[in-house]
Protein backbone atom coordinates (compact mmCIF):
# COMPACT_ATOMS: atom_id res chain seq x y z
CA UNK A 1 28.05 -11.43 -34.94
CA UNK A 2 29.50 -12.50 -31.59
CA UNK A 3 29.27 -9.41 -30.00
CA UNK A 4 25.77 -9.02 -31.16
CA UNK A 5 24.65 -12.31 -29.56
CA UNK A 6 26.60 -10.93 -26.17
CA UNK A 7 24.85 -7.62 -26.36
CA UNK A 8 21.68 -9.11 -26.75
CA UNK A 9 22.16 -11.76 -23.52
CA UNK A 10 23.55 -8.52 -21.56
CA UNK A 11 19.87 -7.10 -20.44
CA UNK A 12 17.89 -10.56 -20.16
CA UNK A 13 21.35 -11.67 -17.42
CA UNK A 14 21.40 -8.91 -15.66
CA UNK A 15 17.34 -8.84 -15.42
CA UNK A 16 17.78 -12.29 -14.14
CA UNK A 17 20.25 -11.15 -11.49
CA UNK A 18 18.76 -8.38 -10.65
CA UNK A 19 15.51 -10.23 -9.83
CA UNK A 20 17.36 -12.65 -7.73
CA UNK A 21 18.97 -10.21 -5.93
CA UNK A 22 15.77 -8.89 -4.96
CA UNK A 23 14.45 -12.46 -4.35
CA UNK A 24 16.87 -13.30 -1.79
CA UNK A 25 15.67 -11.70 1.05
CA UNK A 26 11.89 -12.65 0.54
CA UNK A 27 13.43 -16.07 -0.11
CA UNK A 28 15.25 -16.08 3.49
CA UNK A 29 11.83 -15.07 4.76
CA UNK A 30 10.47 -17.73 4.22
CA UNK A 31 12.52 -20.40 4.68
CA UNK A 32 13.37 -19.18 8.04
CA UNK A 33 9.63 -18.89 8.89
CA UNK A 34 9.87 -23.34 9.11
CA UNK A 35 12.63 -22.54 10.85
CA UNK A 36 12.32 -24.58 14.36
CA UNK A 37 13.85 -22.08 16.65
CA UNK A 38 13.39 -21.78 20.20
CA UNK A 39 12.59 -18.21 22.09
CA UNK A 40 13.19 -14.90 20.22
CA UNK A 41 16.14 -15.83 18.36
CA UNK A 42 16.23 -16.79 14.46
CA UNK A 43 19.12 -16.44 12.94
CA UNK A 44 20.59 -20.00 12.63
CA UNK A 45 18.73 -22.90 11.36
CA UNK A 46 18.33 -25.64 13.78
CA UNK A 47 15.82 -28.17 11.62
CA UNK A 48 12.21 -27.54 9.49
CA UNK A 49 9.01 -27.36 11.17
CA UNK A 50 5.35 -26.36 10.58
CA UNK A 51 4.54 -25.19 14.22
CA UNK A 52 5.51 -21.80 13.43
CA UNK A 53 2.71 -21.35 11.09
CA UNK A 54 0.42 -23.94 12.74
CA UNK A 55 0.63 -21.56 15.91
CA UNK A 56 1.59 -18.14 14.81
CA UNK A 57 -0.24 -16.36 17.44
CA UNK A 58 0.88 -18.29 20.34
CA UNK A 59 3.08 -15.21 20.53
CA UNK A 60 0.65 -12.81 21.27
CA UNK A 61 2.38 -9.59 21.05
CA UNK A 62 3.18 -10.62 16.94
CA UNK A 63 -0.22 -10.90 16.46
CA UNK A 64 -1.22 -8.10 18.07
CA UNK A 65 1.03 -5.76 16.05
CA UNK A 66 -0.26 -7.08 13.15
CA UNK A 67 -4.24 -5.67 14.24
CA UNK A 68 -2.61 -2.77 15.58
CA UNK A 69 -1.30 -2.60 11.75
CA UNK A 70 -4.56 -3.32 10.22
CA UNK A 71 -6.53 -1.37 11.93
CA UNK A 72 -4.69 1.60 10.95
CA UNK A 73 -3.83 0.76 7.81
CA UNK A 74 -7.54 0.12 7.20
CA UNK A 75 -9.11 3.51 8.98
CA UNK A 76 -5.81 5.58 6.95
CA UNK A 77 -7.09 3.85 3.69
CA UNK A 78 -10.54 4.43 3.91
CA UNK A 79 -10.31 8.33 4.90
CA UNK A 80 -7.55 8.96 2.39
CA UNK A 81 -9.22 7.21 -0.51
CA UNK A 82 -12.39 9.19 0.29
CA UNK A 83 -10.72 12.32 0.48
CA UNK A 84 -8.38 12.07 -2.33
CA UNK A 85 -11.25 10.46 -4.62
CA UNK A 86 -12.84 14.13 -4.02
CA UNK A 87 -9.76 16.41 -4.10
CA UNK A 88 -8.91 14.35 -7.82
CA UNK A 89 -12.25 15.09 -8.94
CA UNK A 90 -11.99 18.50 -7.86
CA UNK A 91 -8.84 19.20 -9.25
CA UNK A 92 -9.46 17.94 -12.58
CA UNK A 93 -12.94 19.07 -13.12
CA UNK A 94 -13.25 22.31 -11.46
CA UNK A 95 -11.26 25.29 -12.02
CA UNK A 96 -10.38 27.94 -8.86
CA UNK A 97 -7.65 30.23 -7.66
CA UNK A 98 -5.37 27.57 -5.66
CA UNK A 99 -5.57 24.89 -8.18
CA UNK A 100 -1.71 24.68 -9.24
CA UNK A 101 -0.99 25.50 -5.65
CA UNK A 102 -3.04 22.46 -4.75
CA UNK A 103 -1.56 20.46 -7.27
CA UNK A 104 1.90 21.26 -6.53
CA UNK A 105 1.61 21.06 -2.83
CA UNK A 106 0.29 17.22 -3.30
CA UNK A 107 3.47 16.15 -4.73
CA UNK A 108 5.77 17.84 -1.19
CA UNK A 109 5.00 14.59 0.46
CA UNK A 110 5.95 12.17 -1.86
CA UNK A 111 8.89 14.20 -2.50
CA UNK A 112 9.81 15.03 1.01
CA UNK A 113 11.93 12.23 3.10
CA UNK A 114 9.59 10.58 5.42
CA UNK A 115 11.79 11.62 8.73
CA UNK A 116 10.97 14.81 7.87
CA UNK A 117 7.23 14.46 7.14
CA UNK A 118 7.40 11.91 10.73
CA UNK A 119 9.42 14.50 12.73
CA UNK A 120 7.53 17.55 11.39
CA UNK A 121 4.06 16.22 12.44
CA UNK A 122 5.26 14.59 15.78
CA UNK A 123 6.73 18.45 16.59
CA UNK A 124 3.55 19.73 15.60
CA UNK A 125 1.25 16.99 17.49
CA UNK A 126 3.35 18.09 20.48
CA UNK A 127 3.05 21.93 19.99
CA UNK A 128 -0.79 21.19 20.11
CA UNK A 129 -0.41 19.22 23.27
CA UNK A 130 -2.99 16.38 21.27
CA UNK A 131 -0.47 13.61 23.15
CA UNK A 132 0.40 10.70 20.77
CA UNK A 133 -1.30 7.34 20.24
CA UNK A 134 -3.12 6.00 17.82
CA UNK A 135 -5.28 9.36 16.61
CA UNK A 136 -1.90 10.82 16.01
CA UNK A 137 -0.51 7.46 14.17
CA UNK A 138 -4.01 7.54 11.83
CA UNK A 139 -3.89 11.11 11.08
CA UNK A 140 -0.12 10.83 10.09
CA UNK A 141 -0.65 8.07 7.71
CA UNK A 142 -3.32 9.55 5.92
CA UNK A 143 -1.56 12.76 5.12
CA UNK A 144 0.44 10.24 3.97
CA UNK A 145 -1.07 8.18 1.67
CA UNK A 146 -3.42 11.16 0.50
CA UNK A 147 -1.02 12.25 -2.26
CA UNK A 148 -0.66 8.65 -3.35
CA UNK A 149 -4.38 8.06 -3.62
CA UNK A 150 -5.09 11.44 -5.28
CA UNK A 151 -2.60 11.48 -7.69
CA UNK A 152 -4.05 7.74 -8.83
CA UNK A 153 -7.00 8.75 -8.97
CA UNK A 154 -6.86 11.51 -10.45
CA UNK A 155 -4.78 10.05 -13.52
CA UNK A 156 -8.15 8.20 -14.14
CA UNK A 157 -10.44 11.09 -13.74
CA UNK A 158 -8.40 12.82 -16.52
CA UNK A 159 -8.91 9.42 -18.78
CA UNK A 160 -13.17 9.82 -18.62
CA UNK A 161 -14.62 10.30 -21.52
CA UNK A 162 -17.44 13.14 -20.56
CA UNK A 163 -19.67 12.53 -23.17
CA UNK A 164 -20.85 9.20 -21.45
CA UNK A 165 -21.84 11.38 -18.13
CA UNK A 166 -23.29 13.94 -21.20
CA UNK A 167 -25.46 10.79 -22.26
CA UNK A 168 -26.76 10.12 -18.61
CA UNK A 169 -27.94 13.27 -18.02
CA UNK A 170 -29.74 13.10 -21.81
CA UNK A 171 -31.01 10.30 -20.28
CA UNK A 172 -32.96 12.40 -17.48
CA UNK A 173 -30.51 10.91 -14.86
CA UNK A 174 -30.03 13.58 -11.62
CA UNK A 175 -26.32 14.69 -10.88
CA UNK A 176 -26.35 11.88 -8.16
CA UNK A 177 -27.57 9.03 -10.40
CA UNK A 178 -24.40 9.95 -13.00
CA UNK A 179 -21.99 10.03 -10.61
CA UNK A 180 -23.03 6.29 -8.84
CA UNK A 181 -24.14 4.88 -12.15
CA UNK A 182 -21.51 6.07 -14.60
CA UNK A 183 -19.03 7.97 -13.15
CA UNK A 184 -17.98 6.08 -10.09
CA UNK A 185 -17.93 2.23 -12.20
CA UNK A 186 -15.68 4.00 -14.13
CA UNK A 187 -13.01 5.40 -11.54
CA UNK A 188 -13.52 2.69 -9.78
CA UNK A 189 -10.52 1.04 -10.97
CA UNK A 190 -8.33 3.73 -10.12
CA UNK A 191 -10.10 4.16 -6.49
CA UNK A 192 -8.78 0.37 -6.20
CA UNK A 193 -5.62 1.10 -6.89
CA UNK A 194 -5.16 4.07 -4.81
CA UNK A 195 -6.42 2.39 -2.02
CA UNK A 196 -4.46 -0.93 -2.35
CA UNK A 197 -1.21 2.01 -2.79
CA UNK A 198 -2.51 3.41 0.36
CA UNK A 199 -2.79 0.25 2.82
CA UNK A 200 0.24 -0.93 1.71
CA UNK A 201 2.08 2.12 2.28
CA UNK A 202 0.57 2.81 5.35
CA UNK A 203 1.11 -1.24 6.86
CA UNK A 204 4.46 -0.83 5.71
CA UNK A 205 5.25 2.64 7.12
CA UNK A 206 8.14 2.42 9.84
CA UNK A 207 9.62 5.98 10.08
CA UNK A 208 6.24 7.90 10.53
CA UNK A 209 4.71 5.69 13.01
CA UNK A 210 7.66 5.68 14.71
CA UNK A 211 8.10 9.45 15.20
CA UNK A 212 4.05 10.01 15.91
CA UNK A 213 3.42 6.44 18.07
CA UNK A 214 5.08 7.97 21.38
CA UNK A 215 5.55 4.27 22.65
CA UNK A 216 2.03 3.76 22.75
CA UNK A 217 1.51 2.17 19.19
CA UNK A 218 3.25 -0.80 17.97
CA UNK A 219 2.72 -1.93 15.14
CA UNK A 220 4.23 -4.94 13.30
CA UNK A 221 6.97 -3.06 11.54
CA UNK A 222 7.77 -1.42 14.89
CA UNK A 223 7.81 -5.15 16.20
CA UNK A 224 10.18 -6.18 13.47
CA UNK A 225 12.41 -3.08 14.44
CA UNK A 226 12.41 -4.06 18.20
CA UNK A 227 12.98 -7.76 17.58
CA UNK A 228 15.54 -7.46 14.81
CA UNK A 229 18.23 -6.86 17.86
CA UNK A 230 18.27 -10.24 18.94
CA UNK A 231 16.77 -11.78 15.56
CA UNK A 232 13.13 -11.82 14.45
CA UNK A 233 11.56 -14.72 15.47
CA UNK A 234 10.24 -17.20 13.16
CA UNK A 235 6.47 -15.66 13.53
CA UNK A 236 7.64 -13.23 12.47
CA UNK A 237 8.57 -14.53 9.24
CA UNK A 238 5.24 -16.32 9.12
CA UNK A 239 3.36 -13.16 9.15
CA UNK A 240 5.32 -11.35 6.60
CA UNK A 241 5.57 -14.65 4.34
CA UNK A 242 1.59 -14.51 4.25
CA UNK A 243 1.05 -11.10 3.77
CA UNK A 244 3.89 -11.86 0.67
CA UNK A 245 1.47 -14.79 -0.71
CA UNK A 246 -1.57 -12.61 0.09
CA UNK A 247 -0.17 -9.89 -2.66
CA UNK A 248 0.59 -12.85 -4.78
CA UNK A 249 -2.51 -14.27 -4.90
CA UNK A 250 -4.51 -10.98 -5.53
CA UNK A 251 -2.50 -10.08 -8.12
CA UNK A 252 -3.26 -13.29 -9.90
CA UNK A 253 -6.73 -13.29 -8.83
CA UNK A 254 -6.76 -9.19 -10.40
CA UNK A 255 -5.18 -10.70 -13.88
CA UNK A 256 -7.13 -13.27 -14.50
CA UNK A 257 -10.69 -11.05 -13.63
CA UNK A 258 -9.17 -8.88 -16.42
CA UNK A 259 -8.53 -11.16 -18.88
CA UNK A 260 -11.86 -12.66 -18.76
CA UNK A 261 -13.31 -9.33 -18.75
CA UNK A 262 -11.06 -8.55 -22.08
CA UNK A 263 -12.09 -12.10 -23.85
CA UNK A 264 -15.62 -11.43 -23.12
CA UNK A 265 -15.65 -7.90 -24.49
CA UNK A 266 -13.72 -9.32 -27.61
CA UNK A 267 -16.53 -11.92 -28.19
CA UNK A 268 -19.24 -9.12 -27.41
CA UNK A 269 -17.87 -7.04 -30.16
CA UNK A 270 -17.56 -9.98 -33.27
């Protein structure tokens, strides 16, 4: 009976562990970003403050990487979840030669390490003499994310019912009115999440950007590489705390919407 009890506190310990281990550095995050440090160094506390986060962008160049990070990350996630919206589609609904080709050949980049996929498309940037910048940056990250978004996607394409687009078109509905009335509500879950995958991967993204920004492009994980030499400065850890609250906060936000969607749908069906 003993070692039943200890077998059964074995997983729930080591879950607990295993989550604070992963804690720990989000923890030191923020805790260091109250940190009152003076100049670029932050690696020893020297008392708590709020002027980090009360003037975050009195460092200009933080703040700046962080645009630099959005703007990319926003232009990446808006061509890649357009793109791989239609290549899902495609891929599930229509049937032509390349199809398994296609749908192998989107799995290469997750697969592949991403100093190959960053070294592979700076040497081909630079055998088309394009120069690098931020067109070079963009168009990296959304070949990218692309597999990420279509494989999403696509997981919810294969999950629609067709008789409810059958029913529209009974209805006298055109091909255009199915797709925007029926079809696209009902992927639009899974366009969500592709594109949330996607701008996270691509603000994130160190190793690509790196090998396809030619000094020209910094962005803020760039920034955090440059600074971490002499210790990132505490707005530094502002920034990253509130993008860490940020994903808190819409995932509890996301939860809740769906449980109130799921209560109302149970009281819609007594």
């Amino acid at each position: 009976m003993k070692q039943l009890k200890l077998g059964k506190l074995v997983l729930p310990v080591y879950s607990v562990l295993a989550l604070v281990y992963l804690l720990i550095p989000i923890a030191y995050t923020i805790a260091f970003s109250f940190n009152n440090s003076q100049g670029r160094t932050n690696t020893i506390w020297q008392g708590f403050t709020l002027e980090k986060w009360l003037h975050v962008c009195d460092r200009g160049d933080i703040c700046g990487a962080v645009g630099t990070s959005l703007l990319i990350g926003g232009i990446s996630t808006l061509v890649a979840t357009i793109l791989g919206t239609a290549m899902a589609i495609a891929l599930v609904r229509y049937s032509f030669k390349a199809r398994s080709l296609v749908s192998l050949s989107l799995f290469l980049p997750m697969a592949t390490p991403e100093i190959v996929m960053g070294a592979g498309l700076a040497g081909l940037f630079f055998n088309l003499g394009t120069g690098y910048g931020y067109t070079t940056v963009i168009l990296a990250h959304i070949m990218f994310c692309l597999s990420f978004v279509v494989v999403t996607v696509k997981a919810r394409v294969q999950t629609l019912d067709p008789v409810l687009e059958e029913a529209g078109r009974d209805l006298y509905a055109n091909p255009t009115q199915v797709f925007w009335r029926i079809t696209f509500p009902l992927l639009l879950p899974g366009i969500v999440s592709g594109a949330l995958l996607s701008f996270a991967l691509s603000f994130d993204d160190f190793i690509i950007t790196y090998f396809n920004a030619g000094g020209v492009v910094t962005t803020f994980p760039m920034y955090i590489y440059i600074a971490a030499s002499k210790g990132v400065p505490a707005e530094a850890n502002v920034i990253a705390s509130m993008v860490f609250f940020l994903a808190i906060l819409f995932v509890l936000v996301s939860q809740v919407g769906t449980d109130i969607r799921r209560r109302r749908l149970a009281k819609a069906s007594k």
